[in-house]
C-alpha atoms as a PDB file:
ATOM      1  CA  UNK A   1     -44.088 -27.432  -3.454  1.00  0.00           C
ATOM      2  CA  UNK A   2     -42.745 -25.798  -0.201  1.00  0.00           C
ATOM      3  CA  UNK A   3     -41.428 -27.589   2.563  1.00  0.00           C
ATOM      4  CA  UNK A   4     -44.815 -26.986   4.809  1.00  0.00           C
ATOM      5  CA  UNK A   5     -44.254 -29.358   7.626  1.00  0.00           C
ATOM      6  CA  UNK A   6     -44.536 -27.801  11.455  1.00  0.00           C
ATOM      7  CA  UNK A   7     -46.713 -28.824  14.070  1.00  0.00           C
ATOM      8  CA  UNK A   8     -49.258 -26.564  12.328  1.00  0.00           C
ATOM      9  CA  UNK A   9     -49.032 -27.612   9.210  1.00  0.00           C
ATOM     10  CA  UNK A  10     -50.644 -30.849   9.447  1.00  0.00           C
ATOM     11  CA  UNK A  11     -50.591 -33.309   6.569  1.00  0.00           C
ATOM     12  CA  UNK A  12     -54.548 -33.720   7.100  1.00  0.00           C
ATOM     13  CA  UNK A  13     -54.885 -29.829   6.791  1.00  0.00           C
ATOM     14  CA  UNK A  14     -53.240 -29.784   3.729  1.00  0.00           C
ATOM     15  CA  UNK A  15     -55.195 -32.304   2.065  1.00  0.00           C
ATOM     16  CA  UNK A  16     -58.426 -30.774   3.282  1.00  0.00           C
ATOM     17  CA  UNK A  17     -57.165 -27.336   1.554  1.00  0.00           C
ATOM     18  CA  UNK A  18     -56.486 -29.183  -1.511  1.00  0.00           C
ATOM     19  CA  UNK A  19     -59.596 -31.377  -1.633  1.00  0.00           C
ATOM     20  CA  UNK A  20     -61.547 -28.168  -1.381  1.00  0.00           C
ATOM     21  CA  UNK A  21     -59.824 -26.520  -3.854  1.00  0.00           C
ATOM     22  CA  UNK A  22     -60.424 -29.646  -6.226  1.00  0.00           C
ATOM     23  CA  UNK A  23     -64.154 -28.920  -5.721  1.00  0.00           C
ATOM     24  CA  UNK A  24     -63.778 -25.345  -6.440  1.00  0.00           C
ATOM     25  CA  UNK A  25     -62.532 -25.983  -9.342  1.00  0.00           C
ATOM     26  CA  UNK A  26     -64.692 -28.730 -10.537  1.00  0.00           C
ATOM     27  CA  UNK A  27     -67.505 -26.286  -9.084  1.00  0.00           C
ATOM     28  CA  UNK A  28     -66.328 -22.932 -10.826  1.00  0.00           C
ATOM     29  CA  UNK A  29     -65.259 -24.486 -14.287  1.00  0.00           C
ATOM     30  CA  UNK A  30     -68.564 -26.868 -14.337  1.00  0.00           C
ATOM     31  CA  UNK A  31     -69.694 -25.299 -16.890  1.00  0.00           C
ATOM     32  CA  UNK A  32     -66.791 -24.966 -19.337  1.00  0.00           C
ATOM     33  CA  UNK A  33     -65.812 -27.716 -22.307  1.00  0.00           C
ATOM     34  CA  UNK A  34     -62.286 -28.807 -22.451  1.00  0.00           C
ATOM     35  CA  UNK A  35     -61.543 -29.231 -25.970  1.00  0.00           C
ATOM     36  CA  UNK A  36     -58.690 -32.874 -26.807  1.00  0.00           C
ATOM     37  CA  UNK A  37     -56.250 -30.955 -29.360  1.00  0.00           C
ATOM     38  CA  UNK A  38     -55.620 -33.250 -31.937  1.00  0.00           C
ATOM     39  CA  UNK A  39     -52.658 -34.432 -31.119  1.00  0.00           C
ATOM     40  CA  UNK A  40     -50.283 -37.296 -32.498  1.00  0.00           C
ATOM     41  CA  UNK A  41     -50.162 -40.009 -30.620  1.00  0.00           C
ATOM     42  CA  UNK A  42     -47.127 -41.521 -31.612  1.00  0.00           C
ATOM     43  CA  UNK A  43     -45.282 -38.077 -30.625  1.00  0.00           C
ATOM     44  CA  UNK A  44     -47.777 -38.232 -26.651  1.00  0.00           C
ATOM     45  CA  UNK A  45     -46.077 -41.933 -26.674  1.00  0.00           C
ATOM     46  CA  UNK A  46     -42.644 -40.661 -27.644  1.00  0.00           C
ATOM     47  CA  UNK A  47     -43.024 -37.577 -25.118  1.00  0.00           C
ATOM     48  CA  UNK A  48     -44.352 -39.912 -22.243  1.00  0.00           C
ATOM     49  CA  UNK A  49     -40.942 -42.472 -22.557  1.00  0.00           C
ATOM     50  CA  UNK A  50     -38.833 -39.399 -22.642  1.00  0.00           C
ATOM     51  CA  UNK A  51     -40.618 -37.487 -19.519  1.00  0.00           C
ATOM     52  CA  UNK A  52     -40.259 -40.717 -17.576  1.00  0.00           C
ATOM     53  CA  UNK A  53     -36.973 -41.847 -18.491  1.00  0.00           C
ATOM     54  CA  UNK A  54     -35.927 -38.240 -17.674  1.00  0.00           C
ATOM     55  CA  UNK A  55     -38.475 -38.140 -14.339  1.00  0.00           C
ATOM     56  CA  UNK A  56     -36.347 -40.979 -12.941  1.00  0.00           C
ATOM     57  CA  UNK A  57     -32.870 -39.894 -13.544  1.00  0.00           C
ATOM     58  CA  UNK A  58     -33.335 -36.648 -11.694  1.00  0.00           C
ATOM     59  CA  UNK A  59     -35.229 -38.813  -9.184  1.00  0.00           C
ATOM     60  CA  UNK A  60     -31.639 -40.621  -9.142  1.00  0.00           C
ATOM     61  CA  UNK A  61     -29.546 -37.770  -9.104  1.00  0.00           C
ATOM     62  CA  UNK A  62     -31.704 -35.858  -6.277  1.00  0.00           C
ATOM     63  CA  UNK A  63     -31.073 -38.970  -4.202  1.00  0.00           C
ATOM     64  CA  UNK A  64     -27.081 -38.689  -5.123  1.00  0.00           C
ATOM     65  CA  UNK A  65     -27.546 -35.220  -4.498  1.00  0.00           C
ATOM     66  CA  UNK A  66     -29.067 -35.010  -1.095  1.00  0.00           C
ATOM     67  CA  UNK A  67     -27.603 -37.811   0.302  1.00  0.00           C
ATOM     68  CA  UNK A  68     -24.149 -36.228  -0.497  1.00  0.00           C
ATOM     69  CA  UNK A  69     -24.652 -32.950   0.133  1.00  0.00           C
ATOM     70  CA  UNK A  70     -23.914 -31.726  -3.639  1.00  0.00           C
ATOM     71  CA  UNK A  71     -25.281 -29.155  -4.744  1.00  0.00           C
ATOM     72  CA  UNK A  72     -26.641 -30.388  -8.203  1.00  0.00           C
ATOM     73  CA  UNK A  73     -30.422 -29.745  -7.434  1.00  0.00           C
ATOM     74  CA  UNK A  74     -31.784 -26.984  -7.070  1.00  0.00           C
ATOM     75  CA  UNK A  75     -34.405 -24.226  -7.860  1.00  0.00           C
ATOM     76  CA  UNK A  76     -31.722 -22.652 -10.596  1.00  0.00           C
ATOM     77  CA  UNK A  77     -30.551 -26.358 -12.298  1.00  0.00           C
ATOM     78  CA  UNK A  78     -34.331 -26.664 -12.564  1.00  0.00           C
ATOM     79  CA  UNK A  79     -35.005 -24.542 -15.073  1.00  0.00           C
ATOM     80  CA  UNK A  80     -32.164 -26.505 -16.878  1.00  0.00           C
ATOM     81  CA  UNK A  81     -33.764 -29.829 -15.920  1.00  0.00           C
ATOM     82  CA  UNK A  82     -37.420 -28.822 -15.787  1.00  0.00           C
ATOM     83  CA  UNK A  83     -37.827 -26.716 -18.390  1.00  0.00           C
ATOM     84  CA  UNK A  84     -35.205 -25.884 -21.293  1.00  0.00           C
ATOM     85  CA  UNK A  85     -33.653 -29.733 -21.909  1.00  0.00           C
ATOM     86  CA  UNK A  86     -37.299 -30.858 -21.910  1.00  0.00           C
ATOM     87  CA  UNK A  87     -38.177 -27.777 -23.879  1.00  0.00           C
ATOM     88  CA  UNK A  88     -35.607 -28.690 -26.660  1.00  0.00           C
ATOM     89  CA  UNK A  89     -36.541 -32.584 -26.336  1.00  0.00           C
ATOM     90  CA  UNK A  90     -40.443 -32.087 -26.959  1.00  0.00           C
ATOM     91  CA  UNK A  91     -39.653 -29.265 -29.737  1.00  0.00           C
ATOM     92  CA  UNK A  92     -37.299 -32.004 -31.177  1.00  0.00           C
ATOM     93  CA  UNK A  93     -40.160 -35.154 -31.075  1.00  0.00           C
ATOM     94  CA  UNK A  94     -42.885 -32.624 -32.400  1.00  0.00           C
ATOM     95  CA  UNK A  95     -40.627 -31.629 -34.950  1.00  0.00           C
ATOM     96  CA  UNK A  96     -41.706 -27.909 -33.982  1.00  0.00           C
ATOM     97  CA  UNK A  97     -39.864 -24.616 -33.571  1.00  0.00           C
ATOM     98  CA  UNK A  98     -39.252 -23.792 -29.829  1.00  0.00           C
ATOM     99  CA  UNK A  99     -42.162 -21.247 -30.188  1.00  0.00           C
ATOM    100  CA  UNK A 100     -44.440 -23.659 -31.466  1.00  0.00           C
ATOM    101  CA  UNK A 101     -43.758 -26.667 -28.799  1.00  0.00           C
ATOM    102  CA  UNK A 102     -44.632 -23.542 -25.497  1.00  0.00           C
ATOM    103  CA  UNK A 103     -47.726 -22.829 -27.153  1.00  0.00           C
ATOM    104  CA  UNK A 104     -48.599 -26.479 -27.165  1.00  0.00           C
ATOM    105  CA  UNK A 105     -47.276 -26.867 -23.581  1.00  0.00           C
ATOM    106  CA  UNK A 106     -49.673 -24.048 -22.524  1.00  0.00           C
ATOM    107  CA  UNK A 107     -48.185 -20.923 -22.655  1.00  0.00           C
ATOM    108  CA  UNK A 108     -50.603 -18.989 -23.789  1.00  0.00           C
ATOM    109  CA  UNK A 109     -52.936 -16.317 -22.888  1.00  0.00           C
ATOM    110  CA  UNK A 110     -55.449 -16.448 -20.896  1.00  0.00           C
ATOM    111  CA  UNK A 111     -58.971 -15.453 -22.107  1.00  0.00           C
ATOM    112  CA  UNK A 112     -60.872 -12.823 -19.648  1.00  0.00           C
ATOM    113  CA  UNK A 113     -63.593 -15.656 -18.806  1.00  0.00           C
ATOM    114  CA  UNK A 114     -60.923 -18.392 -17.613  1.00  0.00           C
ATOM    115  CA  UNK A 115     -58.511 -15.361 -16.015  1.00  0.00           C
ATOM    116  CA  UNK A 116     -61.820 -14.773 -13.576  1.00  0.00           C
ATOM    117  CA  UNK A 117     -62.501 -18.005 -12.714  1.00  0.00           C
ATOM    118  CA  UNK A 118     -58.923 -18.983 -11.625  1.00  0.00           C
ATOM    119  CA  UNK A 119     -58.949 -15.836  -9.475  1.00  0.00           C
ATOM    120  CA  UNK A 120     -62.147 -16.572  -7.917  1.00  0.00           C
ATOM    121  CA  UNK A 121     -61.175 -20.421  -7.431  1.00  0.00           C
ATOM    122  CA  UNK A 122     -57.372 -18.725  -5.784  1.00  0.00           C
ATOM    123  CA  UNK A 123     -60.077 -16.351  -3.571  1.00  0.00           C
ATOM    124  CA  UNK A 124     -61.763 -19.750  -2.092  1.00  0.00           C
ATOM    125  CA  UNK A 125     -58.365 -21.425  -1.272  1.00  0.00           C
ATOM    126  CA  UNK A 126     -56.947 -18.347   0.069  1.00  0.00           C
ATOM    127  CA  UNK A 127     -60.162 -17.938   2.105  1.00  0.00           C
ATOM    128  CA  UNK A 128     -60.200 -21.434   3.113  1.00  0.00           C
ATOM    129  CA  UNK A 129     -56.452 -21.512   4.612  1.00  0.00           C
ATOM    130  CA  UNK A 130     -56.999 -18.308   6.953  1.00  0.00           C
ATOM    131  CA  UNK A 131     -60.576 -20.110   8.287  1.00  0.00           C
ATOM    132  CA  UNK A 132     -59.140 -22.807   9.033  1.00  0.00           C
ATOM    133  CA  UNK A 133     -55.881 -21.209  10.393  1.00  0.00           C
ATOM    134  CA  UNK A 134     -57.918 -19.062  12.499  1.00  0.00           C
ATOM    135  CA  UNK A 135     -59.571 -22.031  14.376  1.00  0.00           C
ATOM    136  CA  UNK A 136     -56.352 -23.152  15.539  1.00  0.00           C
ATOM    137  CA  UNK A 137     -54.221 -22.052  18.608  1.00  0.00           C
ATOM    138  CA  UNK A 138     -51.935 -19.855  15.971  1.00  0.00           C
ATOM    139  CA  UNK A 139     -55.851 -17.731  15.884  1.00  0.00           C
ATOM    140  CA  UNK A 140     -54.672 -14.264  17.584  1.00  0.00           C
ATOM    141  CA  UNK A 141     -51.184 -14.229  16.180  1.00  0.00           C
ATOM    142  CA  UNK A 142     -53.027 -15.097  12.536  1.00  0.00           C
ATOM    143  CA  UNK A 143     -55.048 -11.970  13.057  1.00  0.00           C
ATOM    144  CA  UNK A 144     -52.433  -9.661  14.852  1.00  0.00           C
ATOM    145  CA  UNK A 145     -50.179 -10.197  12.150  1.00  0.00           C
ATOM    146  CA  UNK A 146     -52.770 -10.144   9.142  1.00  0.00           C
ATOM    147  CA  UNK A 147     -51.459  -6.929   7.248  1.00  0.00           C
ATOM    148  CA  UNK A 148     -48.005  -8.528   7.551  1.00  0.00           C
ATOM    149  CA  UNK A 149     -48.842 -12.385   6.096  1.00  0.00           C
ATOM    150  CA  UNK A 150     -50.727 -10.213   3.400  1.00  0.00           C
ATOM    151  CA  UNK A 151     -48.275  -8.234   2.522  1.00  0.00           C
ATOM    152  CA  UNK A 152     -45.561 -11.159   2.538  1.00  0.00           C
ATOM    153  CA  UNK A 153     -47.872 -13.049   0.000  1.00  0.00           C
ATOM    154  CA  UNK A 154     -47.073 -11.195  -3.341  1.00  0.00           C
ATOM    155  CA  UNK A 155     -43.112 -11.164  -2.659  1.00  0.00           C
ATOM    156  CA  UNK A 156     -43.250 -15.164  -1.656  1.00  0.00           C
ATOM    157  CA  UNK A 157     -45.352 -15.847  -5.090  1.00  0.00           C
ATOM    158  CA  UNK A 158     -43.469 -13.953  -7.340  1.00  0.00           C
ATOM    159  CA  UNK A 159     -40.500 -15.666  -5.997  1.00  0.00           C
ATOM    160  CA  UNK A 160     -42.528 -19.041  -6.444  1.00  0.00           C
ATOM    161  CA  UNK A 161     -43.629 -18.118  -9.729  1.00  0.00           C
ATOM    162  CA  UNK A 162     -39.958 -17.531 -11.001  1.00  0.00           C
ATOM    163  CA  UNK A 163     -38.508 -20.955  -9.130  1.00  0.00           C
ATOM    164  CA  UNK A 164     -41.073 -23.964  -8.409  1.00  0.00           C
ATOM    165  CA  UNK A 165     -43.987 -22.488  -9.622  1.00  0.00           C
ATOM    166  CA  UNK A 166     -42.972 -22.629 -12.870  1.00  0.00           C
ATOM    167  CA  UNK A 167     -40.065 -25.013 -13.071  1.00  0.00           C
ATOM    168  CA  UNK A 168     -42.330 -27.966 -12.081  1.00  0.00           C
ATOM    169  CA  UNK A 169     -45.338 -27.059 -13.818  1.00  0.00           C
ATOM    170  CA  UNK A 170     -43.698 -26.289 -16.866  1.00  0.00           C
ATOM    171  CA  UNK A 171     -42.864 -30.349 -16.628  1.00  0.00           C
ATOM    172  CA  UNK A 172     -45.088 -32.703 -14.291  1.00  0.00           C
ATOM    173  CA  UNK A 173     -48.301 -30.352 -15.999  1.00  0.00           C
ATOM    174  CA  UNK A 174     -46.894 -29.010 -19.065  1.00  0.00           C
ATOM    175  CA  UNK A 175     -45.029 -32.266 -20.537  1.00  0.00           C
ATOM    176  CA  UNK A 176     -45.910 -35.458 -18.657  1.00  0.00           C
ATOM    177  CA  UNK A 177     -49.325 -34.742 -17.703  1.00  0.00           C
ATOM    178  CA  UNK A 178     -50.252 -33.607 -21.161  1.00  0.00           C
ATOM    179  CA  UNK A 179     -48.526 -36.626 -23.109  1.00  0.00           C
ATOM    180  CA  UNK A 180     -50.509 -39.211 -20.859  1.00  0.00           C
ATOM    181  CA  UNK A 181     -54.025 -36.963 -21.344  1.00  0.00           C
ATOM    182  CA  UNK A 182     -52.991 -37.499 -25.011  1.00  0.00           C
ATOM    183  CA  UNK A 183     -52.388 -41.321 -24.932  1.00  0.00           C
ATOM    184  CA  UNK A 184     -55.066 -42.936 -22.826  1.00  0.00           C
ATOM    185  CA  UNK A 185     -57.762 -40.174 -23.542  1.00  0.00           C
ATOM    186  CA  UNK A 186     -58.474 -40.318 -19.766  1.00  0.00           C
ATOM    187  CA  UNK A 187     -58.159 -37.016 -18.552  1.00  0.00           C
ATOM    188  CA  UNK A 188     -58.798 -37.592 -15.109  1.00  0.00           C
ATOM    189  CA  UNK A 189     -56.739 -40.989 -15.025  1.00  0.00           C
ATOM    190  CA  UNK A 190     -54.089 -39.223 -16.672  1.00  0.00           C
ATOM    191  CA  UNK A 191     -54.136 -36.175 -13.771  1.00  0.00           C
ATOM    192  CA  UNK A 192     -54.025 -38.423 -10.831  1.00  0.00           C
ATOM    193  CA  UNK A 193     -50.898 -40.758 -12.406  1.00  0.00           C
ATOM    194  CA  UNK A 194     -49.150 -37.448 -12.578  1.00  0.00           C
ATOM    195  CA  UNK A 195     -50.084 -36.211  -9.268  1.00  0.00           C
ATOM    196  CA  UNK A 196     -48.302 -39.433  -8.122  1.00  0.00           C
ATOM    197  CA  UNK A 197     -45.456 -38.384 -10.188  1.00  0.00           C
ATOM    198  CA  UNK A 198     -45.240 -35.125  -8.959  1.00  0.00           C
ATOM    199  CA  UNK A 199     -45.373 -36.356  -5.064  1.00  0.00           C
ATOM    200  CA  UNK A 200     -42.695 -39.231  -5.696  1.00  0.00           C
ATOM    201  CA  UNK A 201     -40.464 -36.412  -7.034  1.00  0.00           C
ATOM    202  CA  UNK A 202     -40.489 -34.954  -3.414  1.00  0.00           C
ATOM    203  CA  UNK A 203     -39.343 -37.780  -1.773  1.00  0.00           C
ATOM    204  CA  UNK A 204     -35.501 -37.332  -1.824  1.00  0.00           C
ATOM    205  CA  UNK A 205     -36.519 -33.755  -0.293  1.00  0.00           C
ATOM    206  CA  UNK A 206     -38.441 -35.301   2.478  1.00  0.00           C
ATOM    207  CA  UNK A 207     -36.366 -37.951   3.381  1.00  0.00           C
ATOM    208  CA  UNK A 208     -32.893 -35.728   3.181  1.00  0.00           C
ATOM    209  CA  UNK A 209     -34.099 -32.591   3.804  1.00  0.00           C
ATOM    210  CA  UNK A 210     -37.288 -31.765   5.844  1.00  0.00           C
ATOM    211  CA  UNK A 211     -37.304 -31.748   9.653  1.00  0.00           C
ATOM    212  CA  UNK A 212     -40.201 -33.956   9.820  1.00  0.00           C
ATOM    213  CA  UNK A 213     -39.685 -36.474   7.819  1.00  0.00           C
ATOM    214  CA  UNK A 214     -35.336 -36.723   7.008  1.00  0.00           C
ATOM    215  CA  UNK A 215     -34.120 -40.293   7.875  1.00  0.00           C
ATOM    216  CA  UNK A 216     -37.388 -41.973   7.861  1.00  0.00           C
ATOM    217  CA  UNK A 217     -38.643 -43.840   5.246  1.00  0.00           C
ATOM    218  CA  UNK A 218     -42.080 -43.858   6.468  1.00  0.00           C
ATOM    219  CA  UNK A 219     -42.719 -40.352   7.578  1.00  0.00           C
ATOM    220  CA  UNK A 220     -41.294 -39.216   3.910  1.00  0.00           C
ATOM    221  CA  UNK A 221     -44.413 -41.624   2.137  1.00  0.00           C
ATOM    222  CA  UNK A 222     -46.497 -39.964   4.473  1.00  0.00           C
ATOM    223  CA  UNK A 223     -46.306 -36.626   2.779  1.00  0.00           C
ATOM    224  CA  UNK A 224     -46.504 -37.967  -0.609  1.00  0.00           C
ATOM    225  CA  UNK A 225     -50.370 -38.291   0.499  1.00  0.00           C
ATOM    226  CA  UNK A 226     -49.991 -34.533   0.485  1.00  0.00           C
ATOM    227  CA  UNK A 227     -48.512 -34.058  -2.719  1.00  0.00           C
ATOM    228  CA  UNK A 228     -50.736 -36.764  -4.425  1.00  0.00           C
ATOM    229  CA  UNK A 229     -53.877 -34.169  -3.743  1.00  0.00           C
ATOM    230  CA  UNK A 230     -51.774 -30.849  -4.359  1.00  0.00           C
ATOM    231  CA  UNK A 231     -50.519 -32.426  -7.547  1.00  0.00           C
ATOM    232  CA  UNK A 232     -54.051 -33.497  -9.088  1.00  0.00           C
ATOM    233  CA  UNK A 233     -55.174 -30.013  -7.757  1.00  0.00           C
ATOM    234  CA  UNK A 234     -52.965 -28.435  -9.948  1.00  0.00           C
ATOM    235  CA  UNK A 235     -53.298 -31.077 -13.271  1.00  0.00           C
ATOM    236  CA  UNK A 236     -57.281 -30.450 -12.497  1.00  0.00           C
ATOM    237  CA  UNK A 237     -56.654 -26.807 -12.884  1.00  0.00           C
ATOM    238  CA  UNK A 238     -54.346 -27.333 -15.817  1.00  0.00           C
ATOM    239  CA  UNK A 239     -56.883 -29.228 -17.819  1.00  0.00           C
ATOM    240  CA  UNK A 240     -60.313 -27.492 -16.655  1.00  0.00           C
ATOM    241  CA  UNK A 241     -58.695 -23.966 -18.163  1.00  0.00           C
ATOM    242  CA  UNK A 242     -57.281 -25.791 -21.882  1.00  0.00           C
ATOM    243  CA  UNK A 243     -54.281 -26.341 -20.862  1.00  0.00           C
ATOM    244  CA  UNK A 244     -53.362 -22.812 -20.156  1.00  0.00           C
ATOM    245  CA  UNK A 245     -50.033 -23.639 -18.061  1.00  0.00           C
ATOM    246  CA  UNK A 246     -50.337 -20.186 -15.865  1.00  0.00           C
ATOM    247  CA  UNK A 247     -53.680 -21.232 -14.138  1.00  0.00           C
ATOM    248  CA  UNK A 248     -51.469 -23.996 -12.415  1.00  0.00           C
ATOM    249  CA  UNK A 249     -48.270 -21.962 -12.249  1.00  0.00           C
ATOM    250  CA  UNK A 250     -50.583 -19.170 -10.324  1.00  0.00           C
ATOM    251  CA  UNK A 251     -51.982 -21.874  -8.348  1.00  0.00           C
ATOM    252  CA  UNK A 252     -48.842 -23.723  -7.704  1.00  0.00           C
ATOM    253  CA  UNK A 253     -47.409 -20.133  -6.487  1.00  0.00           C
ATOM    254  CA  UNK A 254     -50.380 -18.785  -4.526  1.00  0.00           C
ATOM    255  CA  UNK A 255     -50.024 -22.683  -2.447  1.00  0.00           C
ATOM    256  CA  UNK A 256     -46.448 -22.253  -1.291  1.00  0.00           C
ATOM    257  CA  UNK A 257     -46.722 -18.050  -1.178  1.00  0.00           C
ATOM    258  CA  UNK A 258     -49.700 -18.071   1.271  1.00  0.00           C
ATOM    259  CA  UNK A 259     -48.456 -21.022   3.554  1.00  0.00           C
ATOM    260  CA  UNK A 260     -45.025 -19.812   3.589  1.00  0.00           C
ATOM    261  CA  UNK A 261     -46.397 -16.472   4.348  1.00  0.00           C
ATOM    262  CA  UNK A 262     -47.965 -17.479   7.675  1.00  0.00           C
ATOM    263  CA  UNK A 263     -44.858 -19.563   8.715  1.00  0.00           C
ATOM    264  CA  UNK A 264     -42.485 -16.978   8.432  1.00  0.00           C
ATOM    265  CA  UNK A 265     -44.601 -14.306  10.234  1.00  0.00           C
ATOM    266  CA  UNK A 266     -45.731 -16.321  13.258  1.00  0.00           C
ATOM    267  CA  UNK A 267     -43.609 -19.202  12.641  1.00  0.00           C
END
C-alpha cells in the first residue's frame, strides 16, 4: 500500500474507509456462493511453508535493505520476489505448467455479474473517501481541485496496478492467502492471518522510511492496525469474487490511486 501518513491521513480514517468497504463488500456480494476448488492439501501445506519461509526472508532483507540504504527492494525486484520466483515455486509444488498454476492463482476473467459488483463496491469507497475528505479542513481545496484529483486517479492506478497493485496481490492474496483458505477450510480465519501478513510486511517501510513513523518502534505497529483492515479488505474481496485476483488488484490500485491523488494535489 502507499505511504498515506500526513496530518490528514489519519490512521482512524483509514480504517473507517476500509471497515466500510468490508461491509460493502459483504453487502454487495451477499448474495453470491464462493465455491472451495478442490484442491490438494498436501500441495496448500507445501505452498503455505514455502510462502512463509519466503515472507520472512524478504521481511529480513527489507530490514538489511532499509536500514542500509541498498537498494535491493523495490517496486521492480518485486515482481522478481512477488511474483515470478513464487510463480515458478507454486507451478513447481502443483506440478503444473506456468499457465496452469495463474489460472489457479486467479488470473482469470472476470464474469459480467462479478465485474459490476466490484465496480459498484470501488463507487462506495471512492464515494466514501471524498465525504469524508470533504468534512475536514482540506473541504474547499478538495472541491476547488476536484477535476484535477479526478483526473490524477487513472494515471496513479495504472501505475499501482503495474507496481504494488499487482506485485503484492499476486502473493499475500494470490499464494499465501489461498494456501491457508485451502488448509484450515476457514475462509475468513484464513483472510485475517494474511491481512496480518500483509501489514507486518510494511513494517521495515514504516520504521525506515515514512515520516511518521521512521525510528520508532511504536508509531511503525501503529500503522500495521491500518494495514491489518486494508489487507482483509482486499483477501475479503479476493475470496467473495472466486478468487478472481483482479477484483483485489483493482481494489488494491483504486486505495493507493485515490489517496495519493488528493495528497499530491492539495498536499
Amino acid at each position: 500500500m502507499a505511504d498515506l501518513k500526513g496530518t490528514v491521513f489519519e490512521e482512524v480514517t483509514l480504517i473507517f474507509f476500509h471497515i466500510i468497504a468490508i461491509i460493502a463488500i459483504f453487502i454487495v456480494f451477499r448474495k453470491d456462493k464462493v465455491v472451495l476448488a478442490e484442491e490438494s492439501v498436501k500441495d496448500a501445506k507445501r505452498e503455505w511453508i514455502f510462502s512463509f519461509i519466503w515472507f520472512w526472508c524478504y521481511f529480513v532483507l527489507a530490514m538489511i535493505n532499509h536500514a542500509l540504504k541498498l537498494d535491493m527492494v523495490n517496486e521492480v525486484t518485486n515482481w522478481l520476489l512477488f511474483v515470478l520466483i513464487p510463480l515458478l515455486a507454486v507451478a513447481h509444488i502443483r506440478k503444473e505448467n506456468w499457465k496452469e498454476a495463474l489460472k489457479s492463482i486467479g488470473i482469470k476473467r472476470f464474469n459480467k455479474k462479478t465485474g459490476i459488483k466490484i465496480l459498484l463496491v470501488c463507487f462506495v469507497y471512492i464515494c466514501v473517501i471524498f465525504l469524508i475528505f470533504s468534512l475536514g479542513e482540506e473541504t474547499q481545496d478538495i472541491f476547488a481541485n476536484m477535476p484535477k484529483i479526478m483526473a490524477g486517479i487513472p494515471l496513479f492506478m495504472g501505475l499501482m496496478i503495474l507496481t504494488a497493485g499487482f506485485t503484492e496481490e499476486f502473493f499475500f492474496r494470490g499464494i499465501l492467502q489461498r494456501s491457508l483458505i485451502n488448509i484450515w477450510k476457514r475462509p475468513y480465519i484464513a483472510i485475517l492471518a494474511t491481512g496480518i501478513f500483509f501489514a507486518l510486511y510494511h513494517f521495515p517501510f514504516a520504521y525506515y522510511l515514512w515520516e511518521e513513523s521512521a525510528g520508532s518502534v511504536v508509531n511503525s505497529f501503529k500503522t500495521i492496525i491500518e494495514h491489518v483492515a486494508a489487507g482483509f479488505m482486499l483477501g475479503l474481496i479476493y475470496y467473495r469474487s472466486n478468487k478472481n485476483l483482479w477484483s483485489s488488484v483493482i481494489m488494491h490500485a483504486l486505495t493507493n490511486a485515490v489517496i495519493m491523488a488528493i495528497g499530491v494535489v492539495i498536499g
